[in-house]
Protein backbone atom coordinates (compact mmCIF):
# COMPACT_ATOMS: atom_id res chain seq x y z
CA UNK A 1 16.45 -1.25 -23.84
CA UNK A 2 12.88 -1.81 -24.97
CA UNK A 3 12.93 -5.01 -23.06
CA UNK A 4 14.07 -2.96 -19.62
CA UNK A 5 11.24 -0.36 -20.26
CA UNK A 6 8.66 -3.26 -20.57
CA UNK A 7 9.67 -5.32 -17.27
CA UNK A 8 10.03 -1.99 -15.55
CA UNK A 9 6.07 -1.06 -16.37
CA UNK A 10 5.04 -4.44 -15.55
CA UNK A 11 6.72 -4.16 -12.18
CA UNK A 12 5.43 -0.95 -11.28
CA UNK A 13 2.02 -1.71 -12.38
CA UNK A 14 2.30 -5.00 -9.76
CA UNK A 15 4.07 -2.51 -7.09
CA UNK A 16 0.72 -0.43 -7.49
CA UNK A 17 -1.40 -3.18 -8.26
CA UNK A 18 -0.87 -5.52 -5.42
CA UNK A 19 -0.19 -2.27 -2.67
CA UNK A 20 -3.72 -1.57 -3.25
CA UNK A 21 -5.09 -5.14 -3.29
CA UNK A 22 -3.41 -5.31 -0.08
CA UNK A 23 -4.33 -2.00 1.61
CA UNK A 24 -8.39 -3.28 0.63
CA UNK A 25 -7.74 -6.17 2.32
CA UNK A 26 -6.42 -4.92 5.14
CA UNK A 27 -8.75 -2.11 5.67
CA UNK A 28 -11.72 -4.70 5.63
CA UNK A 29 -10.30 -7.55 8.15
CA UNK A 30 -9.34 -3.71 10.05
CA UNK A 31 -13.16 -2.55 9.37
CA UNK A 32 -14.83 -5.65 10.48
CA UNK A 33 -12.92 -6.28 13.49
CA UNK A 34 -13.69 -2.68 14.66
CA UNK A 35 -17.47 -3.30 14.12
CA UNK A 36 -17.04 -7.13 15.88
CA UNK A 37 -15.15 -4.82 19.13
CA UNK A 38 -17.80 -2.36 19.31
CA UNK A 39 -20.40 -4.31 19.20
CA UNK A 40 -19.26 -6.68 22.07
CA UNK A 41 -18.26 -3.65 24.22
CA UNK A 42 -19.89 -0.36 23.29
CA UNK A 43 -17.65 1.65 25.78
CA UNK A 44 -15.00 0.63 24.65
CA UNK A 45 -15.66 2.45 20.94
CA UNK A 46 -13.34 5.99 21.49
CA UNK A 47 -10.42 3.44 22.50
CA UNK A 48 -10.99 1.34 19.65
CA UNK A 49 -11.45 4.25 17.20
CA UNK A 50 -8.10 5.71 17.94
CA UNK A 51 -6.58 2.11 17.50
CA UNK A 52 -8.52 1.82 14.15
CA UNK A 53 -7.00 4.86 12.91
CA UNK A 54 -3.82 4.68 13.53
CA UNK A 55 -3.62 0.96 12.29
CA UNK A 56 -5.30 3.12 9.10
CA UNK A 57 -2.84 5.05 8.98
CA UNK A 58 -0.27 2.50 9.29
CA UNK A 59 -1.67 0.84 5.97
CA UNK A 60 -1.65 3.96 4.19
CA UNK A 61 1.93 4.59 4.54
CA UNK A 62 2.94 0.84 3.24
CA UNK A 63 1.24 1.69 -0.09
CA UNK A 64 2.39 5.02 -0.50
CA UNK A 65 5.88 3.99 -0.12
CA UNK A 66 5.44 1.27 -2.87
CA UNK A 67 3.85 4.15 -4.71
CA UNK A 68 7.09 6.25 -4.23
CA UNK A 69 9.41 3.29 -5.22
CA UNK A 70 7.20 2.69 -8.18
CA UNK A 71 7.34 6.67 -9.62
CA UNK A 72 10.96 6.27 -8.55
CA UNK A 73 11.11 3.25 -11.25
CA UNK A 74 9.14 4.97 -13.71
CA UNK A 75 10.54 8.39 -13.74
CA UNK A 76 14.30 8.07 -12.53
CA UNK A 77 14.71 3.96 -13.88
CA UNK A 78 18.61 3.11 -12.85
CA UNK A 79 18.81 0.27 -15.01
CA UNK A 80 18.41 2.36 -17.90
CA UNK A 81 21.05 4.42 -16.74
CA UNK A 82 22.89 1.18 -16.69
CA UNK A 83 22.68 -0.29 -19.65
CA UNK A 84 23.22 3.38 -22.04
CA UNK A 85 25.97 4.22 -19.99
């Protein structure tokens, strides 16, 4: 049981760990390539913006769903449930 509850906090704290790592990342290859569009083509920066955002946005969600699965594991473990009953 102990053993369960120890592999289970070491995979949530990679499932929040590595979410984030990737989500920094992302948002700074996302960042820079915005800056590298706008300054090539100035009128082009509302179009870009909106892009930008929603690819933002798009990041977000990824992590917060490995969040979810990770308070899911944490809070509500089934392999617990396995193993007592």
């Amino acid at each position: 049981m102990e053993q369960v509850l120890g592999l289970t906090a070491i995979a949530v704290s990679l499932l929040i760990g590595l979410g984030a790592l990737g989500t920094a990342i992302g948002f700074g290859i996302l960042g820079g390539k915005f800056l590298e569009g706008s300054a090539r083509q100035p009128e082009m920066i509302p179009m870009l913006q909106v892009k930008m955002f929603i690819v933002a946005g798009l990041l977000d969600a990824v992590t917060m769903i490995g969040v979810g699965i990770a308070l899911f594991f944490t809070f509500a473990n089934p392999f617990v449930a396995q193993i007592a009953g």
